[in-house]
N, C-alpha and C. Protein backbone atom coordinates (compact mmCIF):
# COMPACT_ATOMS: atom_id res chain seq x y z
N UNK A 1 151.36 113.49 149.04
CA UNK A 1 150.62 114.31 148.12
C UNK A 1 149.14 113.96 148.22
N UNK A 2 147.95 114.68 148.52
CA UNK A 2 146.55 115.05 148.36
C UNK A 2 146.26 115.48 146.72
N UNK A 3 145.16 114.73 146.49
CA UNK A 3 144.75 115.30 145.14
C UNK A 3 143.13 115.83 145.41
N UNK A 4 142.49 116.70 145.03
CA UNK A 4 141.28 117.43 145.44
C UNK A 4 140.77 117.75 143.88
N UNK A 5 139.29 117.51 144.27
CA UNK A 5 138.56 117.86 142.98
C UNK A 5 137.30 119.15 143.28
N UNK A 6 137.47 120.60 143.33
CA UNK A 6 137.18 121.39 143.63
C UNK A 6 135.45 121.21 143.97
N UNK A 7 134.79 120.44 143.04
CA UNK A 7 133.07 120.21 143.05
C UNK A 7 133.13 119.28 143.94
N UNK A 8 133.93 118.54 144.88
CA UNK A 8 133.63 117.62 145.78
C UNK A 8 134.02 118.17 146.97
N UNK A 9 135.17 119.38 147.18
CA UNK A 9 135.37 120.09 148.02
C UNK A 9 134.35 120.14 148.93
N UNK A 10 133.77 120.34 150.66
CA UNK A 10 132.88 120.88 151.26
C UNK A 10 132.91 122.22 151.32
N UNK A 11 131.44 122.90 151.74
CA UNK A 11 131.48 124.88 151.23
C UNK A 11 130.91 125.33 152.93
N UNK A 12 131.25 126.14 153.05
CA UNK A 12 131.49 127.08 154.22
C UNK A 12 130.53 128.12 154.20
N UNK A 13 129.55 128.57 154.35
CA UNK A 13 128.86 129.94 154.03
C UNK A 13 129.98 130.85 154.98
N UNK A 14 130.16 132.43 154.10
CA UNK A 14 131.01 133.89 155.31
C UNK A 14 129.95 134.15 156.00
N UNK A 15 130.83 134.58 157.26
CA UNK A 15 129.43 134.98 158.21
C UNK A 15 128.88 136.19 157.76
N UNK A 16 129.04 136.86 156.75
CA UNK A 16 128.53 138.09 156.45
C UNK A 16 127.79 138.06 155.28
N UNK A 17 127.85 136.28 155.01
CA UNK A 17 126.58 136.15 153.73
C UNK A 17 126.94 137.24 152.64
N UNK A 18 128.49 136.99 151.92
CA UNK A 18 128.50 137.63 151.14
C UNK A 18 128.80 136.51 150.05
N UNK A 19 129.57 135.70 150.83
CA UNK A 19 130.08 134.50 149.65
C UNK A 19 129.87 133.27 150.41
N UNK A 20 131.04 132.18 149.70
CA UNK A 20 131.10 131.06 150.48
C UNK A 20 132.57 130.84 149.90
N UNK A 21 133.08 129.66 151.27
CA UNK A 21 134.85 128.87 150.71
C UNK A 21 134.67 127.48 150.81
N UNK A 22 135.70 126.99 150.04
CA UNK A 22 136.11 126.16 150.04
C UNK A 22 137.46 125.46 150.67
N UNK A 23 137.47 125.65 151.29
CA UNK A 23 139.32 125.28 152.20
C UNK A 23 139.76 123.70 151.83
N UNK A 24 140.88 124.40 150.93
CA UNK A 24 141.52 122.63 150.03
C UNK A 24 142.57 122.18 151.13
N UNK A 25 143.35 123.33 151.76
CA UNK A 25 144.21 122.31 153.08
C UNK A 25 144.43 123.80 153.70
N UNK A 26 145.10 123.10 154.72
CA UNK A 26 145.49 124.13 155.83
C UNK A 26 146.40 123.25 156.71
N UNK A 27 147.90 124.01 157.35
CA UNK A 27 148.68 123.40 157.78
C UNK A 27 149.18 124.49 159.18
N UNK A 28 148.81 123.76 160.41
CA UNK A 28 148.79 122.67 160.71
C UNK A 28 147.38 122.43 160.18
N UNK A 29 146.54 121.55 160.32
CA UNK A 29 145.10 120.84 159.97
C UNK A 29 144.12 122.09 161.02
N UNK A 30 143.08 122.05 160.47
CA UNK A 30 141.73 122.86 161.41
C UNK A 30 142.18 123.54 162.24
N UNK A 31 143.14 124.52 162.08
CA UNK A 31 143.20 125.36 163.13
C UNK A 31 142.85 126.77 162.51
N UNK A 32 142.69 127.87 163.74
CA UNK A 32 142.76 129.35 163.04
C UNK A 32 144.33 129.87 162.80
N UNK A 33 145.24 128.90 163.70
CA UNK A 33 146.79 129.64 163.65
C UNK A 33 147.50 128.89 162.87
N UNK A 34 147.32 129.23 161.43
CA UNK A 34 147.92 128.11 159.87
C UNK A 34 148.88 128.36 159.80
N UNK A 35 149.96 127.72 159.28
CA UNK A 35 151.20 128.67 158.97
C UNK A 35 150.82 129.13 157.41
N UNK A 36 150.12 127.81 156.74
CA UNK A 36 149.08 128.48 155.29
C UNK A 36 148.44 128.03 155.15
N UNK A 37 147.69 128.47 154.11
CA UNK A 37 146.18 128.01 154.00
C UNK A 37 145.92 127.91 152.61
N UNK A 38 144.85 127.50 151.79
CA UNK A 38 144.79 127.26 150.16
C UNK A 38 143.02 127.11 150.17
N UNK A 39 142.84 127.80 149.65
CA UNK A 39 141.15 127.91 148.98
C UNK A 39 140.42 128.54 148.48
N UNK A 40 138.94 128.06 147.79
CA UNK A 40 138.80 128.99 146.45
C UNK A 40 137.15 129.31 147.03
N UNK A 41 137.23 130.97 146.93
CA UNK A 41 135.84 131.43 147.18
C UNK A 41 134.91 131.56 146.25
N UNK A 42 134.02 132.06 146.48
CA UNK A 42 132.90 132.48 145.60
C UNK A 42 132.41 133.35 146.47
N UNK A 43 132.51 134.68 145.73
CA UNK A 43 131.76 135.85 146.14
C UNK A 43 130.61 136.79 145.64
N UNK A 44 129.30 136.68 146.15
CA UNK A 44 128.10 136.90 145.71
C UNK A 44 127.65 138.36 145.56
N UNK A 45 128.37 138.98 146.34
CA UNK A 45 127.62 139.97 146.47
C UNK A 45 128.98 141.51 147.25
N UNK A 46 129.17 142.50 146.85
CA UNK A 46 129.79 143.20 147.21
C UNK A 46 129.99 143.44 149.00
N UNK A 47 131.68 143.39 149.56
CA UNK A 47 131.47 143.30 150.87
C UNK A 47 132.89 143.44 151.36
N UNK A 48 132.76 143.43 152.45
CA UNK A 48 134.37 143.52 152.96
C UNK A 48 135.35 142.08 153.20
N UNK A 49 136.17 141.40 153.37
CA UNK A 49 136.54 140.88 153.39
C UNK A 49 136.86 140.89 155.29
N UNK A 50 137.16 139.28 156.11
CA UNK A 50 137.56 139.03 156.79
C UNK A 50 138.99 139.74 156.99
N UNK A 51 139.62 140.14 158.42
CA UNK A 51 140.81 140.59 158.60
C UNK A 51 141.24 139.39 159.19
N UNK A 52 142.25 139.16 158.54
CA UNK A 52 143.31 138.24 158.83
C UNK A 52 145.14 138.64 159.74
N UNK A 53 145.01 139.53 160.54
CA UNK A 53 146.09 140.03 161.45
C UNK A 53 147.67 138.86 161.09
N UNK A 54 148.49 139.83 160.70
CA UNK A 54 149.60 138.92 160.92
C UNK A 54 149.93 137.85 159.72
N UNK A 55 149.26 137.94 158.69
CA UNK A 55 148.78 137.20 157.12
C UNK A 55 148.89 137.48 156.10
N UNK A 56 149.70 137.38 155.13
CA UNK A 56 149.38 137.69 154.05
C UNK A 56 149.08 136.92 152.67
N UNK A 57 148.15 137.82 151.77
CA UNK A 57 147.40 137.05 150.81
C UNK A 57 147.21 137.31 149.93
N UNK A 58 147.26 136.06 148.79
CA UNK A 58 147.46 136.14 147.65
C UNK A 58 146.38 135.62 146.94
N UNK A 59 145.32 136.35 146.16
CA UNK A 59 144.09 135.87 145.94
C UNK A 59 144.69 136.10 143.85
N UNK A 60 143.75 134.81 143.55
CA UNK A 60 143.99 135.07 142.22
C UNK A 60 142.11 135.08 141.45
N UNK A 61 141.52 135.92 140.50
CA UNK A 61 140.25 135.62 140.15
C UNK A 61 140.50 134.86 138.93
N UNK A 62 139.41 133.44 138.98
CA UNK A 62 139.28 132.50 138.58
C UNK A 62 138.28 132.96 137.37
N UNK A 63 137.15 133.16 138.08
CA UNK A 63 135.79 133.22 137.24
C UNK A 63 135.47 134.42 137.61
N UNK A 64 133.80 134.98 136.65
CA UNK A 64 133.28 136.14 137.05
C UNK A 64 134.19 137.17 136.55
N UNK A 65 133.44 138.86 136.47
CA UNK A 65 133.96 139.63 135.87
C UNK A 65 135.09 140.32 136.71
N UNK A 66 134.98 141.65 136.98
CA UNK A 66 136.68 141.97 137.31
C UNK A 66 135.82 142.31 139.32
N UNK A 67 136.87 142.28 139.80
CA UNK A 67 136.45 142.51 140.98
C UNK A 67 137.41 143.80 141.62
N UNK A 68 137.20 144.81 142.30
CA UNK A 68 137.83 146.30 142.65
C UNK A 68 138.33 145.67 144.13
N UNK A 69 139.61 145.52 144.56
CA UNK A 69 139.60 145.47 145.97
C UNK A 69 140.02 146.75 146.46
N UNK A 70 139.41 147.33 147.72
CA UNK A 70 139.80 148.71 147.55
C UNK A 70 140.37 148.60 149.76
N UNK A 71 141.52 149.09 149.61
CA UNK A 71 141.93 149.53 150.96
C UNK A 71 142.25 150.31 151.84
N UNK A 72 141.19 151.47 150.63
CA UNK A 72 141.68 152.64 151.28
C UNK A 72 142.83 153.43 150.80
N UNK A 73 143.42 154.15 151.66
CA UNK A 73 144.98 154.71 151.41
C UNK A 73 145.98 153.87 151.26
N UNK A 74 145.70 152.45 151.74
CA UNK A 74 147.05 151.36 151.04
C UNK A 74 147.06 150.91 149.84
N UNK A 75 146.00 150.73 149.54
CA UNK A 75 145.71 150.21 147.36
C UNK A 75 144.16 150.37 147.33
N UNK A 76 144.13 150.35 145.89
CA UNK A 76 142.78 149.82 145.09
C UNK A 76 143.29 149.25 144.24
N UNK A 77 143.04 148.06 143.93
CA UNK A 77 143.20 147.07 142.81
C UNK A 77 142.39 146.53 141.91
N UNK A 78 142.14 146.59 141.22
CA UNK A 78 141.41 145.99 139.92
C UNK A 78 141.95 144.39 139.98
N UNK A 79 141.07 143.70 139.87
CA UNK A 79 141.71 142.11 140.12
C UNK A 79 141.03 141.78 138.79
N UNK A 80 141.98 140.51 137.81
CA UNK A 80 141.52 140.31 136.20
C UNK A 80 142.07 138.88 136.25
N UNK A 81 141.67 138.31 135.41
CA UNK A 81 141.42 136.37 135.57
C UNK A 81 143.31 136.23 135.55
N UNK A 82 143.12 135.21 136.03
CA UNK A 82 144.59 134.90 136.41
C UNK A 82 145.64 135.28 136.93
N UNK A 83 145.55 136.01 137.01
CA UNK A 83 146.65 137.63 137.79
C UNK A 83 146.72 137.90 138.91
N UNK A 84 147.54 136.64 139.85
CA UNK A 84 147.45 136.64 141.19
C UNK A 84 148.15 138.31 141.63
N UNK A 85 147.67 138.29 143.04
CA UNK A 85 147.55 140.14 143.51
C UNK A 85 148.02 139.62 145.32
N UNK A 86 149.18 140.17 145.59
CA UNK A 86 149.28 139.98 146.93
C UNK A 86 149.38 141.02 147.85
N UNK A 87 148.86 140.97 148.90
CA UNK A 87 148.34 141.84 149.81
C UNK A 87 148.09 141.90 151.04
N UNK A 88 148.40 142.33 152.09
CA UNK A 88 148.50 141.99 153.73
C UNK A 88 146.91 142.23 154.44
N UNK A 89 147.00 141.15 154.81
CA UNK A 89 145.83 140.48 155.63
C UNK A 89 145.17 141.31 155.88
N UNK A 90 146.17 142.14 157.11
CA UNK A 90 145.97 143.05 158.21
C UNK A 90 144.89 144.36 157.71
N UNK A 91 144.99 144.84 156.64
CA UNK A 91 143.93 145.75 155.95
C UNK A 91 142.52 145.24 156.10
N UNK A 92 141.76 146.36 156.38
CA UNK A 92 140.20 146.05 155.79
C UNK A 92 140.40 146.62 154.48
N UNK A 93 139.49 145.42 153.71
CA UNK A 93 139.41 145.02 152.40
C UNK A 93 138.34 145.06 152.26
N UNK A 94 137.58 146.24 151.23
CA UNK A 94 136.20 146.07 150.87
C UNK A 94 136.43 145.57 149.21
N UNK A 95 135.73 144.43 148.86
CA UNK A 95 135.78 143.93 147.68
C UNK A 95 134.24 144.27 146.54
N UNK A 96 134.48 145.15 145.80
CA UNK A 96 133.17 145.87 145.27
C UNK A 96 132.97 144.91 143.55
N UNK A 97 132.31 144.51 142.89
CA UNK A 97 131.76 143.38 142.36
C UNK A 97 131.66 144.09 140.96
N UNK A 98 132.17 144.12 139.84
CA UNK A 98 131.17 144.42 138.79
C UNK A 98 130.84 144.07 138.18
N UNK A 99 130.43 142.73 137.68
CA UNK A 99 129.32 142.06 137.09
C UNK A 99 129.00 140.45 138.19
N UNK A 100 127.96 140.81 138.52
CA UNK A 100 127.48 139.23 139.04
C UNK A 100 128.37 139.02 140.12
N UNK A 101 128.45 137.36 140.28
CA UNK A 101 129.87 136.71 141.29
C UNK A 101 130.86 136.55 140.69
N UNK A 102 132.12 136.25 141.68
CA UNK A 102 133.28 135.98 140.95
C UNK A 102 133.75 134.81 141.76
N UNK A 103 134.42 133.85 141.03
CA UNK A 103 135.27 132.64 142.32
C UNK A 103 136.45 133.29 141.86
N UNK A 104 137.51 133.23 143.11
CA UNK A 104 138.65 133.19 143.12
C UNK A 104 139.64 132.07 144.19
N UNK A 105 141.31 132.18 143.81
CA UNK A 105 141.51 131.56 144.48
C UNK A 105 142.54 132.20 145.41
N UNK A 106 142.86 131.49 146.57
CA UNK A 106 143.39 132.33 147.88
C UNK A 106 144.61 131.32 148.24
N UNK A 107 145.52 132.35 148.80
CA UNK A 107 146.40 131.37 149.16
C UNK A 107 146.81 132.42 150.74
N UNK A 108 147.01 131.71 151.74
CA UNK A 108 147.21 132.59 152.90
C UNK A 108 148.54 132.33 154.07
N UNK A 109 149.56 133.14 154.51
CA UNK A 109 150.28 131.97 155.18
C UNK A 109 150.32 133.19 156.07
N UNK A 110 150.99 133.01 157.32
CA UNK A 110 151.61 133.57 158.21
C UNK A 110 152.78 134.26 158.21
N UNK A 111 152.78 135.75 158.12
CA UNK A 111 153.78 136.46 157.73
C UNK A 111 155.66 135.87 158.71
N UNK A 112 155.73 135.33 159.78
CA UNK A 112 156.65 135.30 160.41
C UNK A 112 156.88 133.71 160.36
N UNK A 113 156.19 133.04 159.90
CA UNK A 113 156.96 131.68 159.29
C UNK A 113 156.84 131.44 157.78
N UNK A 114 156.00 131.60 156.66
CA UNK A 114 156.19 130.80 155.33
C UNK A 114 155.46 132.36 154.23
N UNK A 115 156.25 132.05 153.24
CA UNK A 115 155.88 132.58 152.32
C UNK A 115 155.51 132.09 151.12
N UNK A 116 154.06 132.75 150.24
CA UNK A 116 153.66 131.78 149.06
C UNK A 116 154.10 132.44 147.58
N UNK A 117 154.32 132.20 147.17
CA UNK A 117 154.49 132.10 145.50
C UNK A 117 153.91 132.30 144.42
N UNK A 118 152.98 132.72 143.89
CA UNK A 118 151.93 132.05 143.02
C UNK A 118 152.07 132.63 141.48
N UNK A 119 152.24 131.84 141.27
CA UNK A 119 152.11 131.84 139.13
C UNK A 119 151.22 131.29 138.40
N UNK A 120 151.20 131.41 137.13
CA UNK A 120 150.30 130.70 136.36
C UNK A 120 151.13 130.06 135.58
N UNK A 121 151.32 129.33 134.70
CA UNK A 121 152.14 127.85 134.35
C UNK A 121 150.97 127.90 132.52
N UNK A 122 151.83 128.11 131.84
CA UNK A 122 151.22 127.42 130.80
C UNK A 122 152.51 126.21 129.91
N UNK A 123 152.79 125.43 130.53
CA UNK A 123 153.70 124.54 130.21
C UNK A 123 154.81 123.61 131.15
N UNK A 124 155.10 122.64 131.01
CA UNK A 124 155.35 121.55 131.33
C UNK A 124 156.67 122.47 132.40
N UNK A 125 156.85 122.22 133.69
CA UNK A 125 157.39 122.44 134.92
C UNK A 125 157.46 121.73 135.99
N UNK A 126 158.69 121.81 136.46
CA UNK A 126 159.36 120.76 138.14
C UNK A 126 159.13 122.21 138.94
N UNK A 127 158.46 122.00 140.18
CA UNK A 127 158.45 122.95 141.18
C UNK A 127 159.33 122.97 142.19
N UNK A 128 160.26 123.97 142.75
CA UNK A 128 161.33 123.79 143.68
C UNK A 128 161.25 123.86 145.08
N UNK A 129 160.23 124.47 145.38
CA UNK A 129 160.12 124.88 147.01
C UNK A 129 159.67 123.17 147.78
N UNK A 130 160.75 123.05 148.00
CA UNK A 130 160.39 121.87 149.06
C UNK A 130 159.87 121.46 149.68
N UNK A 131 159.40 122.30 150.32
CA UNK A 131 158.79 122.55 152.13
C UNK A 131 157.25 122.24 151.71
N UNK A 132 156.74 122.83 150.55
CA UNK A 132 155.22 122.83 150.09
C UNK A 132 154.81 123.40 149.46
N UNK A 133 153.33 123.07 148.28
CA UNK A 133 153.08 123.81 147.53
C UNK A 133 151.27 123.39 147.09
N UNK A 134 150.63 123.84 146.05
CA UNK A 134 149.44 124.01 145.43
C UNK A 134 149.48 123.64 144.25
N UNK A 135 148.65 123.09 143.46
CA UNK A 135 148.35 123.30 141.93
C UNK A 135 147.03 123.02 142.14
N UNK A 136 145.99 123.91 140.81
CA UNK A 136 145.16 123.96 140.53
C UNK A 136 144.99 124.03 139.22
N UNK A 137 144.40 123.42 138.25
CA UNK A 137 144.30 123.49 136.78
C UNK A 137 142.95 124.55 136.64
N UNK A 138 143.62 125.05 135.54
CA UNK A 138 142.63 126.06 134.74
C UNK A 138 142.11 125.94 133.49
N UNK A 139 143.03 125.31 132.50
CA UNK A 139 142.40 124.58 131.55
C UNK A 139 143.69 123.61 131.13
N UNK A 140 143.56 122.64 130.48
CA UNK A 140 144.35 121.77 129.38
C UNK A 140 144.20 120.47 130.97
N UNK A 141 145.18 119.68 129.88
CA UNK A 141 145.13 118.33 130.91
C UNK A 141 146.47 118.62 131.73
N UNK A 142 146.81 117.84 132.61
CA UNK A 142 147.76 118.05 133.25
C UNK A 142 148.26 116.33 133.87
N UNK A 143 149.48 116.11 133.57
CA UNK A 143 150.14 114.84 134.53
C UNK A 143 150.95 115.16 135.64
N UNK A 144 150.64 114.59 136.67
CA UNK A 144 151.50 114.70 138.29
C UNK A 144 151.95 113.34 138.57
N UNK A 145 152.93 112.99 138.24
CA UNK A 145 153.21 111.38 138.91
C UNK A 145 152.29 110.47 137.95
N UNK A 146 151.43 109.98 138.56
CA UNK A 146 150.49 108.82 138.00
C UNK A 146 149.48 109.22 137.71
N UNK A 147 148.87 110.34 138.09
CA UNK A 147 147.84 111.21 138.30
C UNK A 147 147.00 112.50 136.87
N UNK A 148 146.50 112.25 136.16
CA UNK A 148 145.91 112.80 135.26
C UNK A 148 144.98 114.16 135.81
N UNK A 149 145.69 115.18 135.68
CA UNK A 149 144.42 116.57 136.48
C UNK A 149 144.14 117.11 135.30
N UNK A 150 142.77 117.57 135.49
CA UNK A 150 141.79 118.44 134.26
C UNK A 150 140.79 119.64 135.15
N UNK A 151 140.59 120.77 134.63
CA UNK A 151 139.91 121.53 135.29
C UNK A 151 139.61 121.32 136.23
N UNK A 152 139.57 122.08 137.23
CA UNK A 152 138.86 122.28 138.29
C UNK A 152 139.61 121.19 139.78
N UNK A 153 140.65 120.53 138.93
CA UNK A 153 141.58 119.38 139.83
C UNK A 153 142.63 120.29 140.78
N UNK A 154 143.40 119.18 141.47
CA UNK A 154 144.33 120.26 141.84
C UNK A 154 145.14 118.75 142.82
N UNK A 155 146.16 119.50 143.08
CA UNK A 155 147.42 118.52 144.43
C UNK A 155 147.72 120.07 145.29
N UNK A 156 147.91 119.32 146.37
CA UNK A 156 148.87 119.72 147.26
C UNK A 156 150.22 118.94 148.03
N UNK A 157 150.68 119.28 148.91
CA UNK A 157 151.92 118.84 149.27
C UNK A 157 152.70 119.64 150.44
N UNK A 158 153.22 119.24 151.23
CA UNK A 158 154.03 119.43 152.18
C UNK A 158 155.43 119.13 152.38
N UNK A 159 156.18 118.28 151.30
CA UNK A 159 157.60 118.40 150.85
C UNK A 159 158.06 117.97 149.80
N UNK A 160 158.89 117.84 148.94
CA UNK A 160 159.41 117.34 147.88
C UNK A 160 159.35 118.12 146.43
N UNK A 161 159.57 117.43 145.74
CA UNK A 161 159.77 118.49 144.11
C UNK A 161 159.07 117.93 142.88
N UNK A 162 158.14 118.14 142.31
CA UNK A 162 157.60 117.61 141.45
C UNK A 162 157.19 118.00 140.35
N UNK A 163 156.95 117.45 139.35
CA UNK A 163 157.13 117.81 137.98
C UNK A 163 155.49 117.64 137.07
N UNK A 164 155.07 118.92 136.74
CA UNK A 164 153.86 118.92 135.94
C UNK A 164 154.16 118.81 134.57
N UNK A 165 153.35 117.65 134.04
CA UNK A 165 153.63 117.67 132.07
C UNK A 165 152.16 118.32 131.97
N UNK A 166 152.31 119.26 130.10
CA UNK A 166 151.09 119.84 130.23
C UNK A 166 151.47 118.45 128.87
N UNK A 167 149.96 117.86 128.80
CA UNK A 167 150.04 117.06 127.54
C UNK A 167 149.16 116.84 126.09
N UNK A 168 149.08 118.31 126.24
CA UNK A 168 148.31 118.81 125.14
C UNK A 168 149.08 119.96 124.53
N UNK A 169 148.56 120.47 123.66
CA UNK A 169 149.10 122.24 123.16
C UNK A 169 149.08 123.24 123.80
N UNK A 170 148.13 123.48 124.75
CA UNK A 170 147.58 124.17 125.40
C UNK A 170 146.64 124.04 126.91
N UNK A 171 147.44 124.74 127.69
CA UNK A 171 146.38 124.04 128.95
C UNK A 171 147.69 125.97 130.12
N UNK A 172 146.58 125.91 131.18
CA UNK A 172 146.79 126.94 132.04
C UNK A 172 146.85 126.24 133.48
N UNK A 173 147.63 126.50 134.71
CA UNK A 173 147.73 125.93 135.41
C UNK A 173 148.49 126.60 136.62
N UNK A 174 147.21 127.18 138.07
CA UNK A 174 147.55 128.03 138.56
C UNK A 174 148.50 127.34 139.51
N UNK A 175 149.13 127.93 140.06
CA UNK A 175 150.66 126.73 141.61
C UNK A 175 150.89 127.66 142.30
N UNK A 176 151.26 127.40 143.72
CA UNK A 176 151.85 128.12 144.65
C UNK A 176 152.62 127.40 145.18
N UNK A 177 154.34 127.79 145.51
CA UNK A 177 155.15 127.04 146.63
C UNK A 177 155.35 127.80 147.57
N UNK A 178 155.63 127.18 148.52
CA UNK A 178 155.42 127.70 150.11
C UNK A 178 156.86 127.37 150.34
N UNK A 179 157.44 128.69 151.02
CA UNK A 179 159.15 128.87 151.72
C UNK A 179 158.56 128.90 153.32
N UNK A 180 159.27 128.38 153.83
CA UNK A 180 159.41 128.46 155.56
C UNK A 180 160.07 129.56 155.77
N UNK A 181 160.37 130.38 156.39
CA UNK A 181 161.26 131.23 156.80
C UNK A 181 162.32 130.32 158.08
C-alpha cells in the first residue's frame, strides 16, 4: 500500500495548456500502455481533452463549478461534484467550463484487461476487489490500517482487501477498485 498527499503530488502541464495532472500511480509504472491509471486534474480553461484509444474513463469533479463534457452524437454530460461519469476514451471530448477552473479526478484502465469502479463512500467500508484499488478523501477523517487520511490524502494498492473507518459523523470519501478481466 502507497499513501499520497495530493499538494505534494508532482504537476504535469497538457500540451494544449489547458490544464495540468497530477498522476498518483499507474500500473505497470511510467508507461503510456497502463493497464490503469489514477489522477487528479485541474482544468483552466475550456478545451478538448486527450484521446485515449482503447480506454476507458471515469472522471469524477472535485472542485470548481459544473463542467459540460460534450461528444458530440455519443453524449453531452453535465459533470456535478462527486458524481463520477464513465466514458470511452476513444471519443473526442471537448470539455466546456462554466465558472472559472475545475479539479477533478480520473481514473483510466485499459478496456481489454481491468475495469474501475468508482463510488463515493460516506461511511465506514472493507473494499473487495483484490487485484487493486484508490481512495481519496473528500472531507471527514478517515483510518486505513495505521494510517490517519484527511482531505486531500489518499492510498492506493495493487492487492488485498481493506477496510476504511470514517471516525467522525461525517466525512466523504471518493474509491475505485480495479477487476482484471
Amino acid at each position: 500500500m502507497e499513501f499520497f498527499d495530493i499538494r505534494k503530488v508532482p504537476v504535469s502541464l497538457w500540451r494544449n495548456g489547458a490544464g495540468e495532472t497530477r498522476e498518483i500511480c499507474c500500473f505497470p509504472p511510467a508507461t503510456r500502455d497502463f493497464n490503469w491509471r489514477a489522477s487528479i486534474a485541474s482544468i483552466a480553461s475550456s478545451g478538448e481533452f486527450s484521446a485515449f484509444p482503447q480506454v476507458d474513463r471515469v472522471i469524477t469533479l472535485l472542485e470548481g463549478g459544473e463542467v459540460v463534457l460534450d461528444a458530440g452524437k455519443a453524449f453531452r454530460h453535465t459533470l456535478k461534484h462527486f458524481q463520477p461519469f464513465a466514458f470511452a476514451g476513444d471519443y473526442t471530448v471537448k470539455a466546456e467550463l462554466k465558472q472559472g477552473m475545475s479539479m477533478d479526478f480520473n481514473i483510466m484502465t485499459h478496456r481489454d484487461r481491468c475495469r474501475a469502479k468508482v463510488r463515493v463512500a460516506d461511511r465506514t467500508f472493507t473494499t473487495f476487489a483484490p487485484r487493486g484499488g484508490i481512495v481519496y478523501v473528500l472531507s471527514g477523517e478517515w483510518q486505513l490500517g495505521e494510517k490517519l487520511l484527511t482531505p486531500e490524502q489518499g492510498a492506493w494498492w495493487q492487492d488485498g482487501r481493506h477496510t476504511l473507518r470514517l471516525l467522525k459523523s461525517e466525512g466523504k470519501l471518493l474509491f475505485s477498485e480495479i477487476t482484471y478481466l
